[in-house]
N, C-alpha and C. Protein backbone atom coordinates (compact mmCIF):
# COMPACT_ATOMS: atom_id res chain seq x y z
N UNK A 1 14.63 6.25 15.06
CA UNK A 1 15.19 7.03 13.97
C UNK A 1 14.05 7.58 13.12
N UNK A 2 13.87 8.91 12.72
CA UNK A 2 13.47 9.50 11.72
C UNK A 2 13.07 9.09 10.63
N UNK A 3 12.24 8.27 9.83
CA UNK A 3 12.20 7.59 8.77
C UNK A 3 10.88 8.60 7.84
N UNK A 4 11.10 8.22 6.71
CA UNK A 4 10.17 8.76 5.37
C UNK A 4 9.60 6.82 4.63
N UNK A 5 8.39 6.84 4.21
CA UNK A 5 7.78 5.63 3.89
C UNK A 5 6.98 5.90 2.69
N UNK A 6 6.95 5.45 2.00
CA UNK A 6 5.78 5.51 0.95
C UNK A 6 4.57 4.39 1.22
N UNK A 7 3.27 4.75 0.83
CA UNK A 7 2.01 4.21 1.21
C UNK A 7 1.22 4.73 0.65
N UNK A 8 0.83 3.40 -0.33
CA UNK A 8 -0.67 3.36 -1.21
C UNK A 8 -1.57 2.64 -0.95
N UNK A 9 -2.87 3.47 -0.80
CA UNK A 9 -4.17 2.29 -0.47
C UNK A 9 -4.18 2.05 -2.25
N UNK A 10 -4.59 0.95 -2.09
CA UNK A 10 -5.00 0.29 -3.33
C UNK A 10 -6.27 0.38 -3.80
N UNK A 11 -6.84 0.21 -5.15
CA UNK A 11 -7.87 0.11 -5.83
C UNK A 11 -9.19 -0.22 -4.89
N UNK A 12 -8.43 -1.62 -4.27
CA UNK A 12 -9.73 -2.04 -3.26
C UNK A 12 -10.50 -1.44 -2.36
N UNK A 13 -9.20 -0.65 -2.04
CA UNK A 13 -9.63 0.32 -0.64
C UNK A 13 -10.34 1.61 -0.80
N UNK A 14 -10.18 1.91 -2.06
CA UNK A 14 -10.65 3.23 -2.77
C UNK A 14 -12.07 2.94 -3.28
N UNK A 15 -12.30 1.69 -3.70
CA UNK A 15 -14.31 1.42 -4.45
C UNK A 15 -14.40 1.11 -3.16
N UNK A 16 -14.37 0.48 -1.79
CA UNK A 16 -14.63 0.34 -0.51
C UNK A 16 -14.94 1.60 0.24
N UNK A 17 -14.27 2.71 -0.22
CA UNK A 17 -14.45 3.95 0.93
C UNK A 17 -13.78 3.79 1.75
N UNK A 18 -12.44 3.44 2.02
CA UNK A 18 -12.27 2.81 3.23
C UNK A 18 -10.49 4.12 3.29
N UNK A 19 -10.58 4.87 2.54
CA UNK A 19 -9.63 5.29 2.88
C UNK A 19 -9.08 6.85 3.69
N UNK A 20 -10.36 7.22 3.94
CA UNK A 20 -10.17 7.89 5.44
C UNK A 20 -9.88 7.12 6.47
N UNK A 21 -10.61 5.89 6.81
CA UNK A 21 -10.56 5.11 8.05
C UNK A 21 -8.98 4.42 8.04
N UNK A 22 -8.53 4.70 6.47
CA UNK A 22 -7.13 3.76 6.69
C UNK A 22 -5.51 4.88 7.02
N UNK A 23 -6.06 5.79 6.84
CA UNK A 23 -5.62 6.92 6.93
C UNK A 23 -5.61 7.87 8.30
N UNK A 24 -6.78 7.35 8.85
CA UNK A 24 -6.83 7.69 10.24
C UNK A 24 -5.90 6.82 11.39
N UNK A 25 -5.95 5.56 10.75
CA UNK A 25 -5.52 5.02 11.76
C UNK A 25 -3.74 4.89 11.25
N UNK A 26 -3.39 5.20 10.63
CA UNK A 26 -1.92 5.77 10.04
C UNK A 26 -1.57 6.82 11.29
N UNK A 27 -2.46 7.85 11.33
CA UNK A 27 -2.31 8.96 12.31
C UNK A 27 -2.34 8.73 13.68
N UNK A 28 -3.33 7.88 14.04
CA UNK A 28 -3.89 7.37 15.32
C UNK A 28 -2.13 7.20 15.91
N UNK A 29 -1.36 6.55 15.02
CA UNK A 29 -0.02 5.81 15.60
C UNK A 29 1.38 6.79 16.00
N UNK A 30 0.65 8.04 15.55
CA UNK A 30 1.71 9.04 15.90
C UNK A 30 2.82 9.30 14.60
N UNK A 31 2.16 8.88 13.43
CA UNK A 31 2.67 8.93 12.21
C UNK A 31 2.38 9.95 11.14
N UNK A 32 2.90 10.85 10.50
CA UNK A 32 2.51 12.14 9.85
C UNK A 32 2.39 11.81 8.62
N UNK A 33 1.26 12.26 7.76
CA UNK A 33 1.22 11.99 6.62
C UNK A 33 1.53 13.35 6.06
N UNK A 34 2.73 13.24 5.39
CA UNK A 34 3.14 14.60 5.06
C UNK A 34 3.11 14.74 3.21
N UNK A 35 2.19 14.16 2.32
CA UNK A 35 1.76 14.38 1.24
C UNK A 35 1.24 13.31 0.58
N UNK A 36 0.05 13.62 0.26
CA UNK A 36 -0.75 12.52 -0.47
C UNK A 36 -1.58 13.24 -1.49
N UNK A 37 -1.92 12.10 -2.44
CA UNK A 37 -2.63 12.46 -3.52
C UNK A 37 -3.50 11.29 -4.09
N UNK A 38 -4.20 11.48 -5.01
CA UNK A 38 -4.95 10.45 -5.56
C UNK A 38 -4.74 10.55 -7.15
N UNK A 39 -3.95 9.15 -7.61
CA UNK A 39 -3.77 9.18 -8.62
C UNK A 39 -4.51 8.07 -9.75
N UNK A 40 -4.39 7.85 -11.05
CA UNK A 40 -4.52 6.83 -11.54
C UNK A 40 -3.26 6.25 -12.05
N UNK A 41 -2.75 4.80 -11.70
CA UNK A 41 -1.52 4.34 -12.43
C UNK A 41 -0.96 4.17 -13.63
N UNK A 42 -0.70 4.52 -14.04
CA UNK A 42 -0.09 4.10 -15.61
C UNK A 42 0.20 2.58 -15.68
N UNK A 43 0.57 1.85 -16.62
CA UNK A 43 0.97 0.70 -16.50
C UNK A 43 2.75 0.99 -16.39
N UNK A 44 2.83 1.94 -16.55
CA UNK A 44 4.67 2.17 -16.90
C UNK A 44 4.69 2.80 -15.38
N UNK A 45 4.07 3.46 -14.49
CA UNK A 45 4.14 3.76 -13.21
C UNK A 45 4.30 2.14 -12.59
N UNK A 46 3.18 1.45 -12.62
CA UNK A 46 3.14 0.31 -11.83
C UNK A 46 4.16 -0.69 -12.30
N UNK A 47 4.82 -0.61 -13.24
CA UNK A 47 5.69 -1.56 -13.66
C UNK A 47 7.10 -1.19 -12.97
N UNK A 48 7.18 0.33 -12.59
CA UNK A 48 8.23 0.72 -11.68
C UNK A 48 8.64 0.24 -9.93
N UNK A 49 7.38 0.82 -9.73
CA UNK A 49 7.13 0.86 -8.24
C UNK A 49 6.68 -0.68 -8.20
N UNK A 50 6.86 -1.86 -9.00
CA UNK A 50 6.56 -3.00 -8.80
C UNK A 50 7.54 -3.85 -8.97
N UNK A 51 8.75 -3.53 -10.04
CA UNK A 51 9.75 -3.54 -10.23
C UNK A 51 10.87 -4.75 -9.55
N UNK A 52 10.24 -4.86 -8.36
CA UNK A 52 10.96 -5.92 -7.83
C UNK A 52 10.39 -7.47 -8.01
N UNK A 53 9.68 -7.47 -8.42
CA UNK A 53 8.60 -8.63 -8.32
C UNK A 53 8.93 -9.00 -9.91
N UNK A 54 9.13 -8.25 -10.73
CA UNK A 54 8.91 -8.85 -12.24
C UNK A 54 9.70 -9.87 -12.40
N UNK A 55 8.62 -10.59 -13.17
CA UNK A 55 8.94 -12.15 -13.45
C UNK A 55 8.46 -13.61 -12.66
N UNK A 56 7.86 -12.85 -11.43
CA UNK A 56 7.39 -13.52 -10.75
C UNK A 56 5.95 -14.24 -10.78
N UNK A 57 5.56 -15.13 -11.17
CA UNK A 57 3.96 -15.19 -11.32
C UNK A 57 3.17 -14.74 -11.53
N UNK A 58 2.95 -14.14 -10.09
CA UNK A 58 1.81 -12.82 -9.80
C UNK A 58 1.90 -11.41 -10.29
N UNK A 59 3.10 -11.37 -11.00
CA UNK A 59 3.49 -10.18 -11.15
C UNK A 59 1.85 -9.45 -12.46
N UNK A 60 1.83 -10.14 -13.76
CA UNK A 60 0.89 -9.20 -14.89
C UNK A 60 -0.11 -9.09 -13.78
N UNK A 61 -0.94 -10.35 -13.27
CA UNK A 61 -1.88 -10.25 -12.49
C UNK A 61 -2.02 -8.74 -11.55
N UNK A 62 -1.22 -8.82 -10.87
CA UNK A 62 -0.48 -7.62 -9.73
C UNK A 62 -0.69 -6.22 -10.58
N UNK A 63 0.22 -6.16 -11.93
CA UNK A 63 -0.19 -5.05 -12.81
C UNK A 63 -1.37 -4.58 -13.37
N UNK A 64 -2.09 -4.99 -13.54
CA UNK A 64 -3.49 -5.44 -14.50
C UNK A 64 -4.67 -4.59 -12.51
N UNK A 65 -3.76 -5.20 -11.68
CA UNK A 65 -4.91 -4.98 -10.49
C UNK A 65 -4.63 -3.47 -9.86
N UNK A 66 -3.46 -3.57 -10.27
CA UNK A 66 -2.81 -2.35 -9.40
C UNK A 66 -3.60 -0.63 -10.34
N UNK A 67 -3.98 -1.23 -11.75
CA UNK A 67 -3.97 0.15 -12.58
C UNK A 67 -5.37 0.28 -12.93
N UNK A 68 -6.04 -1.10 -12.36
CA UNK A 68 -7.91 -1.01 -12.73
C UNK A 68 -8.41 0.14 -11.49
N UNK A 69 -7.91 0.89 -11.11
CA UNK A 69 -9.12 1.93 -10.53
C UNK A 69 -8.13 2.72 -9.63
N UNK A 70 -8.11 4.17 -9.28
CA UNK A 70 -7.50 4.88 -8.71
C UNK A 70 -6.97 4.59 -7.68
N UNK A 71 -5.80 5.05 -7.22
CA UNK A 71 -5.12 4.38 -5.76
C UNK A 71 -4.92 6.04 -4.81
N UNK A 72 -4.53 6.00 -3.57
CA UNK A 72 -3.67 6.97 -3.21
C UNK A 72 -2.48 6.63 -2.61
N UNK A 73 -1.73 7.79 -3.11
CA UNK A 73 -0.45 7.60 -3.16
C UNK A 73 0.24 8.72 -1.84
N UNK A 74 0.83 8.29 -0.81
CA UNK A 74 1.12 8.88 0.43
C UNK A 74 3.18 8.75 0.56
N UNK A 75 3.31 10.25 1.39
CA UNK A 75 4.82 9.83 1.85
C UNK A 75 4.67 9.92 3.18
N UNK A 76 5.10 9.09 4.02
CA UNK A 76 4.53 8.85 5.75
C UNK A 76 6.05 9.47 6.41
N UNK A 77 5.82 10.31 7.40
CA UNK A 77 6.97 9.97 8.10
C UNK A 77 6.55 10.07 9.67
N UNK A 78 7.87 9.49 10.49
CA UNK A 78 8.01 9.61 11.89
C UNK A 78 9.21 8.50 12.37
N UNK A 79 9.15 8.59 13.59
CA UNK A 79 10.17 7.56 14.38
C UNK A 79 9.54 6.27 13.74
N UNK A 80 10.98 5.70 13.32
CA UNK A 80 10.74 4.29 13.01
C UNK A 80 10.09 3.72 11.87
N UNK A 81 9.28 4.91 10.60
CA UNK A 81 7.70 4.80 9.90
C UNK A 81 7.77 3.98 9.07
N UNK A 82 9.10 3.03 8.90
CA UNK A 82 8.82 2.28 7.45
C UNK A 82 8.17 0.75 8.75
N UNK A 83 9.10 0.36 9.73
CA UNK A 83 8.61 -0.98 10.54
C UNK A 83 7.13 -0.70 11.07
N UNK A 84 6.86 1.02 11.42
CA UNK A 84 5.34 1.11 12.20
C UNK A 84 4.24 1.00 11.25
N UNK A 85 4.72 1.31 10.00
CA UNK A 85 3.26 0.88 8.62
C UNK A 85 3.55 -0.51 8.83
N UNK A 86 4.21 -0.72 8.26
CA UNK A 86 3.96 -2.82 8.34
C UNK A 86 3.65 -3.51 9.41
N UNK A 87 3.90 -2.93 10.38
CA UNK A 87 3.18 -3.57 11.58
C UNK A 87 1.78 -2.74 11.63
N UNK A 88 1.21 -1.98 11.23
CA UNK A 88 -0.35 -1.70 11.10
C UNK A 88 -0.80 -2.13 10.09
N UNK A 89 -0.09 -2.81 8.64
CA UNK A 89 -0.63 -2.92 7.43
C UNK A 89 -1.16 -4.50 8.27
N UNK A 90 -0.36 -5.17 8.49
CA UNK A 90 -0.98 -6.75 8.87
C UNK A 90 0.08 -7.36 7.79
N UNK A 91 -0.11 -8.58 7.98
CA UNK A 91 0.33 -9.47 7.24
C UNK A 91 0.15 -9.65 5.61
N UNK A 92 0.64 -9.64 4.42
CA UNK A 92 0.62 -9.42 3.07
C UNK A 92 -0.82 -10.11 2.89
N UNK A 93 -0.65 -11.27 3.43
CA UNK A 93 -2.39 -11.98 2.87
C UNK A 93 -3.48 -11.42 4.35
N UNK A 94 -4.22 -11.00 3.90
CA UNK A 94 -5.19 -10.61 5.08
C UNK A 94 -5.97 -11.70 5.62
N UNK A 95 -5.94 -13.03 5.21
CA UNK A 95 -6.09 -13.87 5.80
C UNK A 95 -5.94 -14.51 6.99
N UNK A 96 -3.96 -13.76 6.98
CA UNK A 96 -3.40 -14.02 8.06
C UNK A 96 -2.66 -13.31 8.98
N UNK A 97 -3.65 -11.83 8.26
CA UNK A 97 -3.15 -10.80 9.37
C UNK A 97 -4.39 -10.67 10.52
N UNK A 98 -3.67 -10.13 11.41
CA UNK A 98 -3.93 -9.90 13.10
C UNK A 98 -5.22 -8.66 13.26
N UNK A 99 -6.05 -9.47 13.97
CA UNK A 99 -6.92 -8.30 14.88
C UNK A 99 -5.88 -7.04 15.23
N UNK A 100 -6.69 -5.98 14.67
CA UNK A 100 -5.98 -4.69 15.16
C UNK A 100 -5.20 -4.25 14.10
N UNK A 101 -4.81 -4.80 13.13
CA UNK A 101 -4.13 -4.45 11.76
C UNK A 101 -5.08 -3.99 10.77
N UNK A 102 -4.75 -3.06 10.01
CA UNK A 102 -5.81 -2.64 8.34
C UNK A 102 -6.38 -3.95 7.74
N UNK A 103 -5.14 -4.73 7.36
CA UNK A 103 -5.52 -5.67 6.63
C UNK A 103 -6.66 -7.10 7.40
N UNK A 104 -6.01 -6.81 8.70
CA UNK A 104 -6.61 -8.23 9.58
C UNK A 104 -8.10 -7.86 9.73
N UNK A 105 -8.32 -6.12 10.19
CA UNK A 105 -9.80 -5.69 10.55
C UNK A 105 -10.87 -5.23 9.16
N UNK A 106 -10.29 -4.62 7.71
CA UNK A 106 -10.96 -4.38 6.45
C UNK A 106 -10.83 -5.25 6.00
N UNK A 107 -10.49 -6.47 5.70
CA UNK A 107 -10.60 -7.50 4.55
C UNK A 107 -11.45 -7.56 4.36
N UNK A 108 -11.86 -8.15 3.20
CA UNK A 108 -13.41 -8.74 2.51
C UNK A 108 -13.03 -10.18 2.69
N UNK A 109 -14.04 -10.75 2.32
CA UNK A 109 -14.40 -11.92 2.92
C UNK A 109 -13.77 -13.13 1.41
N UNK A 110 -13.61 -12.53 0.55
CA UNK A 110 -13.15 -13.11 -0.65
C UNK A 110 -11.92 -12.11 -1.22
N UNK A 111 -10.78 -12.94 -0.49
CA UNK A 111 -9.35 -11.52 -0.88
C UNK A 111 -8.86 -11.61 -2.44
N UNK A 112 -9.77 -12.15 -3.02
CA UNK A 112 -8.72 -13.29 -4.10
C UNK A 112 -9.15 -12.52 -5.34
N UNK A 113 -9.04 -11.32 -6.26
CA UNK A 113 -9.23 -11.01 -7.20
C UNK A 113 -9.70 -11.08 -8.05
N UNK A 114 -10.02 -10.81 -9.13
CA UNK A 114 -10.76 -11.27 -10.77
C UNK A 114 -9.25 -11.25 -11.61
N UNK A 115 -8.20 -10.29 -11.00
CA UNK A 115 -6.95 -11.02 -11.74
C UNK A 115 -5.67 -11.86 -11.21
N UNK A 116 -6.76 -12.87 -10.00
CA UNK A 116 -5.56 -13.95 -9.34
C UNK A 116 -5.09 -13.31 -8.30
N UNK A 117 -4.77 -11.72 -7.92
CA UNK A 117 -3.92 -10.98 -6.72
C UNK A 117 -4.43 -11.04 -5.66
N UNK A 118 -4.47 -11.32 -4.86
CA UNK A 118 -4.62 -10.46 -3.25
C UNK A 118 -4.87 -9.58 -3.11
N UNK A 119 -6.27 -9.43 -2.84
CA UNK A 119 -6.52 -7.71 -1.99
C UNK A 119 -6.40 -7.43 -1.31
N UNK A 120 -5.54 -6.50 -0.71
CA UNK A 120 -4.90 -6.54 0.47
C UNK A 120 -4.88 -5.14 0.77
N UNK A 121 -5.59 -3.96 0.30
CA UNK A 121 -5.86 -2.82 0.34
C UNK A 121 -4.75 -1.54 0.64
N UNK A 122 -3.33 -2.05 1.11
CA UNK A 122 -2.75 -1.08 1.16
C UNK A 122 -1.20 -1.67 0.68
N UNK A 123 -0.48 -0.63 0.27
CA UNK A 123 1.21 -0.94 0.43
C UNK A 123 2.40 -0.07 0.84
N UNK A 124 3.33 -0.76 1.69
CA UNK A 124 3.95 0.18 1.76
C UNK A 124 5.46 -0.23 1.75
N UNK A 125 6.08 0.78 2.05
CA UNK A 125 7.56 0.49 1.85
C UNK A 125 8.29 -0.84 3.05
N UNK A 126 9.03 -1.79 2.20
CA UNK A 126 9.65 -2.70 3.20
C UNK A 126 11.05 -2.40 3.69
N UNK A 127 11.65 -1.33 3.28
CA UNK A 127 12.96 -1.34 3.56
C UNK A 127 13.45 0.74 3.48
N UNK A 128 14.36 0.73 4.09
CA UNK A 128 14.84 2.23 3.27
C UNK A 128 15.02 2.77 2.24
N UNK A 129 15.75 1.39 1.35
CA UNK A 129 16.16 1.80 -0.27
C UNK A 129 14.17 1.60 -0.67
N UNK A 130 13.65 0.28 -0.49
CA UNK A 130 12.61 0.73 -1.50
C UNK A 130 11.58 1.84 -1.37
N UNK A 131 11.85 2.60 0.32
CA UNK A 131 10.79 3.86 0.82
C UNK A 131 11.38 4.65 -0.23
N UNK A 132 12.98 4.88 -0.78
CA UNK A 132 13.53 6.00 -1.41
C UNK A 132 13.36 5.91 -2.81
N UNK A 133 13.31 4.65 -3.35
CA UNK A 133 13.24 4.47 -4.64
C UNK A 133 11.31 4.78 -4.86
N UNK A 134 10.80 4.27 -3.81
CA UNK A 134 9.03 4.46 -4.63
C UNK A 134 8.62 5.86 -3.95
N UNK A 135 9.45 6.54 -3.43
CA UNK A 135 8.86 7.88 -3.03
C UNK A 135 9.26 8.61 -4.18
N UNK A 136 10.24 8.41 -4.81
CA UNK A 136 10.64 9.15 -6.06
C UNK A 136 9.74 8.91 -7.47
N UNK A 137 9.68 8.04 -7.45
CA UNK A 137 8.43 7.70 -8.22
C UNK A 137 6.97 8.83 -8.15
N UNK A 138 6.55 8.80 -7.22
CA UNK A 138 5.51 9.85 -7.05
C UNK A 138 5.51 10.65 -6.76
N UNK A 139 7.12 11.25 -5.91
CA UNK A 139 7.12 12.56 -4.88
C UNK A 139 8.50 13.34 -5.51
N UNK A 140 9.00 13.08 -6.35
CA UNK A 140 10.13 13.29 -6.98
C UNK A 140 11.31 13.70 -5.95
């Protein structure tokens, strides 16, 4: 099926340089990146598109990490594109993602933040409603 995804490299991935190479291999998979940009977050942006998480622990941490340094902000599509990003993103902790994944092959060697989060260099949509709800957010 036809799917639309939203996908942001994160802060990490952006002081790394790493986001042609993460971007390439988005494409490599037969996946179209059909608009991207480079933004800086607001805290009222990231409190949206994060939205599901509030209240949760990690959540200020998560905010505080998400808005310290520019991200890009992508709408992906193709057959299947919200399950084919998460199966290239790797596993949420890159610890325990897989050879051959973004997260399993770019990690740094210390994933663990200055504000407690996980660097985990990219995100993307887990479901249909949240590809539709965080594409609106950036793509109106």
């Amino acid at each position: 099926m036809l799917e639309k995804s939203f996908c942001m490299i994160k802060p990490d991935g952006l002081a790394r340089d790493l986001e042609k190479e993460i971007l390439k291999r988005i494409e490599l998979t037969g996946l179209r990146i059909e608009a991207s940009r480079s933004v800086a977050l607001t805290p009222a942006e990231a409190a949206e598109l994060y939205q599901p998480h509030a209240g949760k622990p990690f959540y200020d941490g998560l905010i505080k990490f998400i808005t310290s340094g520019p991200v890009t902000v992508c709408q992906i599509a193709g057959e299947d594109a919200i399950a084919r990003l998460r199966q290239l993103m790797g596993a949420t902790d890159p610890r325990a993602a897989a050879a051959g994944t973004i997260r399993g092959d770019l990690r740094e060697a210390d994933v663990i933040g200055e504000h407690g989060t996980i660097k985990n260099l990219i995100h993307g949509s887990d479901s249909p409603e949240s590809a539709r709800r965080e594409l609106a957010i950036f793509f109106g």
